[in-house]
C-alpha atoms as a PDB file:
ATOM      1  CA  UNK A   1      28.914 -57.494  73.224  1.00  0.00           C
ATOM      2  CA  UNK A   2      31.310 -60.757  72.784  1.00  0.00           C
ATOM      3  CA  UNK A   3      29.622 -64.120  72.798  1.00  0.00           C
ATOM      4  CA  UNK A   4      29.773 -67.681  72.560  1.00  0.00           C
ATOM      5  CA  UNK A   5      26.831 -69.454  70.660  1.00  0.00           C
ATOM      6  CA  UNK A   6      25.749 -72.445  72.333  1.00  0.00           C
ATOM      7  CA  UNK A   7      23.804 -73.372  70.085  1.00  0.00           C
ATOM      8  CA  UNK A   8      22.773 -72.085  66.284  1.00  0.00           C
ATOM      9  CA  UNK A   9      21.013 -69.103  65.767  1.00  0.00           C
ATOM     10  CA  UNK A  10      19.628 -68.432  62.253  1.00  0.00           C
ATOM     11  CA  UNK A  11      21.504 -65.549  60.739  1.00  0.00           C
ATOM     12  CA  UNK A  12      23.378 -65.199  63.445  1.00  0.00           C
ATOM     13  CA  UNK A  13      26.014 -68.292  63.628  1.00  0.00           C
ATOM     14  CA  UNK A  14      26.060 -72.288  65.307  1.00  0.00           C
ATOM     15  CA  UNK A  15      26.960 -73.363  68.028  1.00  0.00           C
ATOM     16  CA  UNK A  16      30.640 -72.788  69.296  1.00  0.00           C
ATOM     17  CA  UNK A  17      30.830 -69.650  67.102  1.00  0.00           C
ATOM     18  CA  UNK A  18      32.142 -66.109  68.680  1.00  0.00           C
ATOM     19  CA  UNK A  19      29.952 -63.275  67.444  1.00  0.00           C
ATOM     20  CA  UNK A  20      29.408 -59.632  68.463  1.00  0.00           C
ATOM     21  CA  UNK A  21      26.028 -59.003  69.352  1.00  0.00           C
ATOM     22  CA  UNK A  22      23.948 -55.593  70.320  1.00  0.00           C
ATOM     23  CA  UNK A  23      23.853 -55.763  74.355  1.00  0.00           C
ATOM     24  CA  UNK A  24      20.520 -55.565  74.882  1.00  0.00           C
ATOM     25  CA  UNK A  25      19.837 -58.632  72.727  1.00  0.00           C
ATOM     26  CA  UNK A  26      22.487 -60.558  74.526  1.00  0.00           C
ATOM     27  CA  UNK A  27      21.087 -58.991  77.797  1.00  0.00           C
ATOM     28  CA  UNK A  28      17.929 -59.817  76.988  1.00  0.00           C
ATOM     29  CA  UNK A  29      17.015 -62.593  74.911  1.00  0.00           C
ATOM     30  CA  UNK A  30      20.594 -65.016  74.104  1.00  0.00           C
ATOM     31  CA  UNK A  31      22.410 -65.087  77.957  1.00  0.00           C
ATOM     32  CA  UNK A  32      18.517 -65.813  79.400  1.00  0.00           C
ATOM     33  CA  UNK A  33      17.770 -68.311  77.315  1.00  0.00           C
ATOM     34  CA  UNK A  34      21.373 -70.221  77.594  1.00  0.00           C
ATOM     35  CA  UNK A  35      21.163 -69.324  73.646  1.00  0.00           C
ATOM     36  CA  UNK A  36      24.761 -68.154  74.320  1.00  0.00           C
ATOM     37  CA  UNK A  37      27.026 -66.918  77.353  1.00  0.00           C
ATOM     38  CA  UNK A  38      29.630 -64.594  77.832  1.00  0.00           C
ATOM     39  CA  UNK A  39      32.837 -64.345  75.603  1.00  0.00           C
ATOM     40  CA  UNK A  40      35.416 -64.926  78.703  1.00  0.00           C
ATOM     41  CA  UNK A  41      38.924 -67.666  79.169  1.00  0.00           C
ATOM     42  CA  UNK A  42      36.417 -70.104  81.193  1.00  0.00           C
ATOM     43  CA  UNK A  43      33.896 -70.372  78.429  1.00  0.00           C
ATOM     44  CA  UNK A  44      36.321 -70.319  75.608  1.00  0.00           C
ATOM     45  CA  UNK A  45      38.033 -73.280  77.539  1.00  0.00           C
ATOM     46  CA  UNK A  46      34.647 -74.973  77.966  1.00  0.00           C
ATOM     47  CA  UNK A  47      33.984 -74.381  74.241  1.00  0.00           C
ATOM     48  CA  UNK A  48      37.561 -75.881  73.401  1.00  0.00           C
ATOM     49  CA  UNK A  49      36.940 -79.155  75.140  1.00  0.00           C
ATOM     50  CA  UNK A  50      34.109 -79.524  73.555  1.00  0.00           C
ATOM     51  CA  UNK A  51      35.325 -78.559  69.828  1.00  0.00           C
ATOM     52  CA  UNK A  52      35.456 -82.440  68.561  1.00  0.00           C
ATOM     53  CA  UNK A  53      31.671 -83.021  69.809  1.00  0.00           C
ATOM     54  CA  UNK A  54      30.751 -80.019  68.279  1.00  0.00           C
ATOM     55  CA  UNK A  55      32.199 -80.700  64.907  1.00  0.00           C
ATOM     56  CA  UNK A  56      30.715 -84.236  64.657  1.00  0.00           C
ATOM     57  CA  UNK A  57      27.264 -82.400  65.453  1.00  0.00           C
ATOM     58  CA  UNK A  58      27.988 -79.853  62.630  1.00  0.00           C
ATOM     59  CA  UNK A  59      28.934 -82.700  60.043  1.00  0.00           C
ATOM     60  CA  UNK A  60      25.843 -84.794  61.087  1.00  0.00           C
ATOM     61  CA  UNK A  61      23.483 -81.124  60.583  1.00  0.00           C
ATOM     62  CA  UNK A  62      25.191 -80.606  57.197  1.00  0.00           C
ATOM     63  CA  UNK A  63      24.454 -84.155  55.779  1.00  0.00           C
ATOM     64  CA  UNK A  64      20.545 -83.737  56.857  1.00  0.00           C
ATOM     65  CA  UNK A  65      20.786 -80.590  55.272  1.00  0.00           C
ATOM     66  CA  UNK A  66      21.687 -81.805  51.892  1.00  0.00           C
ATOM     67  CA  UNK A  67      19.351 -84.966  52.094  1.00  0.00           C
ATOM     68  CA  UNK A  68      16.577 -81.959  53.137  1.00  0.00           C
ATOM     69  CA  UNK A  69      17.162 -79.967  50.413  1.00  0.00           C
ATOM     70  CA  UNK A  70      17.361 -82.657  47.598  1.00  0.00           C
ATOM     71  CA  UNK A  71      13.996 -83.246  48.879  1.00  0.00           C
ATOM     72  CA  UNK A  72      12.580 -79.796  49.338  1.00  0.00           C
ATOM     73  CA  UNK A  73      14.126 -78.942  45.258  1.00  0.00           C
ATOM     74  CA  UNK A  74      11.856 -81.352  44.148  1.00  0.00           C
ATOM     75  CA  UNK A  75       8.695 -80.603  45.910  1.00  0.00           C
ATOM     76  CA  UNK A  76       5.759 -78.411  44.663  1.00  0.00           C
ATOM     77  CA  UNK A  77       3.187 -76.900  46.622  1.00  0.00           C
ATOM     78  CA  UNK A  78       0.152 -75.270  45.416  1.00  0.00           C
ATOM     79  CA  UNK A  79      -1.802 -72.546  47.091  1.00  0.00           C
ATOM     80  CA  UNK A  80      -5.734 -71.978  45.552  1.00  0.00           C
ATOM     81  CA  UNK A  81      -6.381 -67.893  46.453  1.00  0.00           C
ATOM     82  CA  UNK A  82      -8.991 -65.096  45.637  1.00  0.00           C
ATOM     83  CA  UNK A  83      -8.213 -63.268  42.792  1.00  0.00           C
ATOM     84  CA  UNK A  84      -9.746 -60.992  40.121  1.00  0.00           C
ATOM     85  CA  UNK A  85     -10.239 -62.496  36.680  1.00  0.00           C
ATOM     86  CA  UNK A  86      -6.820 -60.389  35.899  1.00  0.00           C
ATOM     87  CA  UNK A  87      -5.118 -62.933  38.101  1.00  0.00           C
ATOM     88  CA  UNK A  88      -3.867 -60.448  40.618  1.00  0.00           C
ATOM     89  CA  UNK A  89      -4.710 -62.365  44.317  1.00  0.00           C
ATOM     90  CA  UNK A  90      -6.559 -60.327  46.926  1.00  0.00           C
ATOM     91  CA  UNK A  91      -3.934 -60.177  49.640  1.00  0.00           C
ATOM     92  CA  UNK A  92      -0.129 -61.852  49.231  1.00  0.00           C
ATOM     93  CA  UNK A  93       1.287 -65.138  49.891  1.00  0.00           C
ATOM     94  CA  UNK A  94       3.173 -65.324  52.872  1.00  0.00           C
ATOM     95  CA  UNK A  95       5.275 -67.613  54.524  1.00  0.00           C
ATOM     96  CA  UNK A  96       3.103 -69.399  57.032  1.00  0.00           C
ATOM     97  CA  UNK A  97       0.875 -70.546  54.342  1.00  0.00           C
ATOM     98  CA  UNK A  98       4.336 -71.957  52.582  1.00  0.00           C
ATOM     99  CA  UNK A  99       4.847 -73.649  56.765  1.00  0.00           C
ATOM    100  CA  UNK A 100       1.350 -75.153  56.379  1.00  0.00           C
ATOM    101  CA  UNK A 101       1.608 -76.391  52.734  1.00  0.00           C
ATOM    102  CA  UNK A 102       5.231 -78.150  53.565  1.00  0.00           C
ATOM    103  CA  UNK A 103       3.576 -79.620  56.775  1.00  0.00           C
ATOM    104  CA  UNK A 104       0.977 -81.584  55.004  1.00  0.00           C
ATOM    105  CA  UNK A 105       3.514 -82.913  52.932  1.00  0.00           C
ATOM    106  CA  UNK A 106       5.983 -83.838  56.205  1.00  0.00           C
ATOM    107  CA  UNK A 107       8.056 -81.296  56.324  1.00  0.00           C
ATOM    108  CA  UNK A 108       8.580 -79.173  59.533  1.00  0.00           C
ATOM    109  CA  UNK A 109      10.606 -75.918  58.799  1.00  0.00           C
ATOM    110  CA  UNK A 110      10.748 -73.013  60.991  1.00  0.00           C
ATOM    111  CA  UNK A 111       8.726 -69.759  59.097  1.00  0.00           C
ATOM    112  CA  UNK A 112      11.370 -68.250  59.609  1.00  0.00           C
ATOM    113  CA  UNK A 113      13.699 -70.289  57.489  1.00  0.00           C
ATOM    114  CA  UNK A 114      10.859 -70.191  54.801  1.00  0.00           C
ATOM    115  CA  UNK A 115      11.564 -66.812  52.530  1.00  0.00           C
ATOM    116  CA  UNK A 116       8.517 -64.889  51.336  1.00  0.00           C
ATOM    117  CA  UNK A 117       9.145 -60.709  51.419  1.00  0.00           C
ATOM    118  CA  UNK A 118       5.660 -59.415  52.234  1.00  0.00           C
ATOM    119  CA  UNK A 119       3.735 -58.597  48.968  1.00  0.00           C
ATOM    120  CA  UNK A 120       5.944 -60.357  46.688  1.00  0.00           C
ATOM    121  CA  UNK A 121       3.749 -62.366  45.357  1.00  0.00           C
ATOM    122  CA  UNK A 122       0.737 -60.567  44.210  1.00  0.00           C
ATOM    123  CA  UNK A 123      -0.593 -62.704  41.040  1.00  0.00           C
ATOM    124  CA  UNK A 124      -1.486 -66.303  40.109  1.00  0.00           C
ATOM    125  CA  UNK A 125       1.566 -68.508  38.675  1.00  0.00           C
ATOM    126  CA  UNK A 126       4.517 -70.532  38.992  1.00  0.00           C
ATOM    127  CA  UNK A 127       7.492 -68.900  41.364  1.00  0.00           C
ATOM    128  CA  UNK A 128       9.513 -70.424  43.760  1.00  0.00           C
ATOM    129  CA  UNK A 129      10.381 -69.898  47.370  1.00  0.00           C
ATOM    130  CA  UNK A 130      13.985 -70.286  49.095  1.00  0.00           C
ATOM    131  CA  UNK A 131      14.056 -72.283  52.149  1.00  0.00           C
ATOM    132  CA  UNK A 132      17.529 -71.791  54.345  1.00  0.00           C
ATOM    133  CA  UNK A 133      18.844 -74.537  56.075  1.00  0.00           C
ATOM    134  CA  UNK A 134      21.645 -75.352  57.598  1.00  0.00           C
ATOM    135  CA  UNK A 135      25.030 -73.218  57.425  1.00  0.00           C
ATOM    136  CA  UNK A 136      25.286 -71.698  53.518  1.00  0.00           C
ATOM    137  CA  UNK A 137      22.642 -74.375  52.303  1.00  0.00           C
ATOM    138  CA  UNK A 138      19.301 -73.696  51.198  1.00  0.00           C
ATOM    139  CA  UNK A 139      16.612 -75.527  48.812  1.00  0.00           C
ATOM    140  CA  UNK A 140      14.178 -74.109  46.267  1.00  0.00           C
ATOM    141  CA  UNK A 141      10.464 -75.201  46.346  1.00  0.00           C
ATOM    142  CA  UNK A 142       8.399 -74.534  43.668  1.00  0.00           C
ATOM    143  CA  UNK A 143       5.461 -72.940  44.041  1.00  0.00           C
ATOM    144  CA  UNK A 144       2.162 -73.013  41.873  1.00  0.00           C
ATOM    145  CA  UNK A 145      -0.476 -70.134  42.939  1.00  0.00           C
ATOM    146  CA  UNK A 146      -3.613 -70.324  41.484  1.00  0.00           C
ATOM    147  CA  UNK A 147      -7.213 -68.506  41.704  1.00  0.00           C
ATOM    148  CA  UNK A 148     -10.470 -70.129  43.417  1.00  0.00           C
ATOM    149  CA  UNK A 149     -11.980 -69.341  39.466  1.00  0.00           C
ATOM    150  CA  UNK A 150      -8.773 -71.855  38.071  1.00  0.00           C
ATOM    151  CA  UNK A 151      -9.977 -74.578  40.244  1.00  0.00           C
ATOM    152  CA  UNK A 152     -13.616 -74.412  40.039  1.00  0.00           C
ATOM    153  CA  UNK A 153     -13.528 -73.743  36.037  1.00  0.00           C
ATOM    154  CA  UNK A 154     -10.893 -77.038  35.414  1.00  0.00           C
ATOM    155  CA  UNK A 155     -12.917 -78.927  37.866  1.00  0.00           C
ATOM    156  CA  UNK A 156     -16.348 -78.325  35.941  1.00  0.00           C
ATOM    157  CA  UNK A 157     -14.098 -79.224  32.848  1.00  0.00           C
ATOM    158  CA  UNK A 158     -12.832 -82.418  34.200  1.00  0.00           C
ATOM    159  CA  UNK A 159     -16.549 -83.407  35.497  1.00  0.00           C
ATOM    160  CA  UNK A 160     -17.844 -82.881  32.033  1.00  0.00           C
ATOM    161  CA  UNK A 161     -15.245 -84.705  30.238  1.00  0.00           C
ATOM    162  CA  UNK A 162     -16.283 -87.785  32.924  1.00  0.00           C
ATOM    163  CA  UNK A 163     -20.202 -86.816  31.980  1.00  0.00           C
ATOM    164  CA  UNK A 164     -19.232 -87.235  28.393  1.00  0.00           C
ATOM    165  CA  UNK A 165     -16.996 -90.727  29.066  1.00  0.00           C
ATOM    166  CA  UNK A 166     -20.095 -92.112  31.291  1.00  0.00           C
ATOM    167  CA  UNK A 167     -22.519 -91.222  28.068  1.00  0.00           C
ATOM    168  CA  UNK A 168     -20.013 -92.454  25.636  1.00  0.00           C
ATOM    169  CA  UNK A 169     -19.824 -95.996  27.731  1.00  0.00           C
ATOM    170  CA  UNK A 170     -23.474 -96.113  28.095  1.00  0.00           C
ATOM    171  CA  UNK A 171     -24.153 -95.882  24.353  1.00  0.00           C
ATOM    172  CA  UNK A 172     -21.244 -98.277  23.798  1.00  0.00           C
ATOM    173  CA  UNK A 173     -23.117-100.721  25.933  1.00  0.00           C
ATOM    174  CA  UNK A 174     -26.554-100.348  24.894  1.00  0.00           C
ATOM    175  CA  UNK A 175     -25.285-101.018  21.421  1.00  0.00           C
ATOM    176  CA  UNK A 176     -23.194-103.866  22.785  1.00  0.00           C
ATOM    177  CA  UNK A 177     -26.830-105.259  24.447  1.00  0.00           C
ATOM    178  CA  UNK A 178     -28.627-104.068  20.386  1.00  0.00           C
ATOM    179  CA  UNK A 179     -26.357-106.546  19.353  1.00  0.00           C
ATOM    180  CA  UNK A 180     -26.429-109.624  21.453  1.00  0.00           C
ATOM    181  CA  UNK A 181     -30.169-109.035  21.534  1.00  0.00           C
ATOM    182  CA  UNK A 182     -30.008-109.333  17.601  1.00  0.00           C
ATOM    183  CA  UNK A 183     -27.980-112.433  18.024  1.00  0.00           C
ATOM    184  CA  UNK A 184     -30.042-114.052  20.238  1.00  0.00           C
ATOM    185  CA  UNK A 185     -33.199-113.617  17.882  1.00  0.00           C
ATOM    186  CA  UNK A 186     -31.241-115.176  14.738  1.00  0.00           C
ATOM    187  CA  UNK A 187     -30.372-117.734  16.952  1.00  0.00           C
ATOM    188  CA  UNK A 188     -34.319-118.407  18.110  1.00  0.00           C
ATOM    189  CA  UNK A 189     -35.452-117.838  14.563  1.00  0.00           C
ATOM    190  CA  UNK A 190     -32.576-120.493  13.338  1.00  0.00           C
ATOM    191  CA  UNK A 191     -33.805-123.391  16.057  1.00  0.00           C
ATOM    192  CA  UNK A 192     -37.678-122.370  14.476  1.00  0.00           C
ATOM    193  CA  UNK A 193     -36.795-122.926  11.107  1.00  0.00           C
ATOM    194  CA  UNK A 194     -35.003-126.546  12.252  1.00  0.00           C
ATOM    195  CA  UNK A 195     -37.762-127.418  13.983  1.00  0.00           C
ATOM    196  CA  UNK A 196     -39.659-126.125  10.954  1.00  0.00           C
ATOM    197  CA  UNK A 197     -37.783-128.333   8.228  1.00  0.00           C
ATOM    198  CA  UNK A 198     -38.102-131.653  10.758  1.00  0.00           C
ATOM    199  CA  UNK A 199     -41.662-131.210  10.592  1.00  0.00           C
ATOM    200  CA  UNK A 200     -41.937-131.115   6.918  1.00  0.00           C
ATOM    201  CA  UNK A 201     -39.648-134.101   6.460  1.00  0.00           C
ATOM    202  CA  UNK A 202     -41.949-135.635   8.936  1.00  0.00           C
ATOM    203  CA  UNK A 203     -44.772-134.949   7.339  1.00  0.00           C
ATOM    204  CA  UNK A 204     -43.834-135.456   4.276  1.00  0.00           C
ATOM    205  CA  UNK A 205     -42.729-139.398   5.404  1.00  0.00           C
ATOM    206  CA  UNK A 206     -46.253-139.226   6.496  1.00  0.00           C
ATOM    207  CA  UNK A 207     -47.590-138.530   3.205  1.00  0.00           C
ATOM    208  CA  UNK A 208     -45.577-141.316   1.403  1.00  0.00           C
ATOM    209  CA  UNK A 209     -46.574-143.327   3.807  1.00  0.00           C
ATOM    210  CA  UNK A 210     -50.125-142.693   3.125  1.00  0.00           C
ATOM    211  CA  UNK A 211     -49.417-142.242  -0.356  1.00  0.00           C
ATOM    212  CA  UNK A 212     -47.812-146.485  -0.375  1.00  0.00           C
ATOM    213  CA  UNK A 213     -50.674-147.506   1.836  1.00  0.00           C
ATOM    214  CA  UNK A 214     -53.645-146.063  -0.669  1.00  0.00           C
ATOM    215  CA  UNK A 215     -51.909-148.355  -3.465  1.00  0.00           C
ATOM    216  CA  UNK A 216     -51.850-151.477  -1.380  1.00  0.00           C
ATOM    217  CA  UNK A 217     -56.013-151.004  -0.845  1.00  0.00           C
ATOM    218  CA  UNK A 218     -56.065-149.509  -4.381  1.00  0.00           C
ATOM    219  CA  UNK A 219     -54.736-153.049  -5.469  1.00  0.00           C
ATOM    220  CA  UNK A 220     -56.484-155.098  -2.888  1.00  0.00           C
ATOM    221  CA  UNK A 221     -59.933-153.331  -4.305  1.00  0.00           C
ATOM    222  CA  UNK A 222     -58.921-153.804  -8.051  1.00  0.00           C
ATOM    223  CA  UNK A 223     -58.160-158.215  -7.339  1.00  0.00           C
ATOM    224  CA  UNK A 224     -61.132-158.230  -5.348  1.00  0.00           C
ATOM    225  CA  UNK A 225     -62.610-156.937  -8.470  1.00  0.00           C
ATOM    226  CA  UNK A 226     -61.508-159.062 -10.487  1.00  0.00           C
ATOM    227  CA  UNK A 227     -61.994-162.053  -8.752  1.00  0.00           C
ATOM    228  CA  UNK A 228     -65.660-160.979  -8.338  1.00  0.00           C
ATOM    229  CA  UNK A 229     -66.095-160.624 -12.185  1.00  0.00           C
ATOM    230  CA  UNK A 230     -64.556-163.902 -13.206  1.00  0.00           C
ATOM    231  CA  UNK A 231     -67.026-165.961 -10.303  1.00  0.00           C
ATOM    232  CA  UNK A 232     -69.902-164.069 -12.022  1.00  0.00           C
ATOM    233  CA  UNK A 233     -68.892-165.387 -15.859  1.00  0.00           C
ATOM    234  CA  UNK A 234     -68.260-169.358 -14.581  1.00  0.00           C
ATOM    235  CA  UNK A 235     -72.092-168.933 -13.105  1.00  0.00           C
END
């Protein structure tokens, strides 16, 4: 059967274009659903009026295209699976865990834009999946698959390497703490020894002082003496 799209149809055509489709999906599923109606002079007058509008709409689809799929070429999804220690996943990837991936990250694609052929993907590694978008255009997004056993093994790696960083800082501090400890001992044991050395000068002051004042009595005894002796010899 001869129709008019009106309005795009993956793998089919866009809007406005004339395509020959099986009746019973015409019957069925495009003339119910005002996908498309019926190839005839009034609709492809209809269509003709509105050819400009329909062009503009086309332009404005192919430039989000193209600003989609510079995006989409230069995003990577991962995917962590089951898999055997050979690497080969229990079960497939397939394209509605793609959908859910791209979601997280914004995107909204239709699965069935999103192409994954059912058991291609059977192993953990790098591939990457084709995402069609508007007219001829489509984007690559890469893809990294890898095993529950990956994960848990690089993330008991990456806690030990923190273990051994906390240790390593620890020890660097303690030593850090050794050493101003250290410091602040020489530093007490300095201020003792000052305080040491002012009391010996001061003592030793003290002892000349003691030293001067046992010469003055010294003397003082020795006149007295003397004056003592020369009374006695004029008696």
């Amino acid at each position: 059967m001869k129709i008019i799209l009106n309005q795009d149809v993956v793998n089919l055509g866009e809007e406005g274009d004339v395509v020959i489709v099986k009746d019973g999906y015409a019957r069925n599923y495009l003339l119910p659903t005002g996908t498309a109606v019926m190839f005839n002079k009034t609709n492809q007058a209809l269509f003709a009026s509105r050819q400009a509008a329909i062009e503009k709409r086309k332009n404005e689809k192919r430039s989000l295209a193209l600003d989609l799929k510079s995006k989409l070429d230069e995003t990577t999804i991962k995917l962590v699976l089951s898999a055997g220690e050979s690497g080969k996943l229990f079960g497939s990837v397939t394209s509605i865990m793609v959908q859910e991936e791209l979601a997280k990250l914004g995107f909204e694609i239709e699965r069935k834009r999103i192409e994954v052929s059912s058991h291609t993907i059977k192993m953990v590694g790098n591939y990457t999946v084709r995402v069609r978008l508007y007219g001829d255009e489509s984007a690559e997004v890469n893809l990294i698959v890898e095993s529950e056993s990956q994960v848990k093994a690089r993330e008991a790696a990456a806690a030990k390497a923190a273990a051994e960083e906390a240790r390593a800082s620890a020890k660097a501090a303690a030593e850090e703490a050794k050493l101003a400890a250290t410091a602040e001992e020489a530093k007490a044991a300095e201020k003792a020894a000052e305080k040491a050395a002012l009391e010996a000068e001061k003592a030793v002051a003290e002892a000349l002082d003691a030293s001067k004042e046992a010469e003055e009595v010294a003397k003082e005894v020795e006149a007295a003496t003397i004056a003592e002796e020369a009374t006695e010899e004029k008696e």
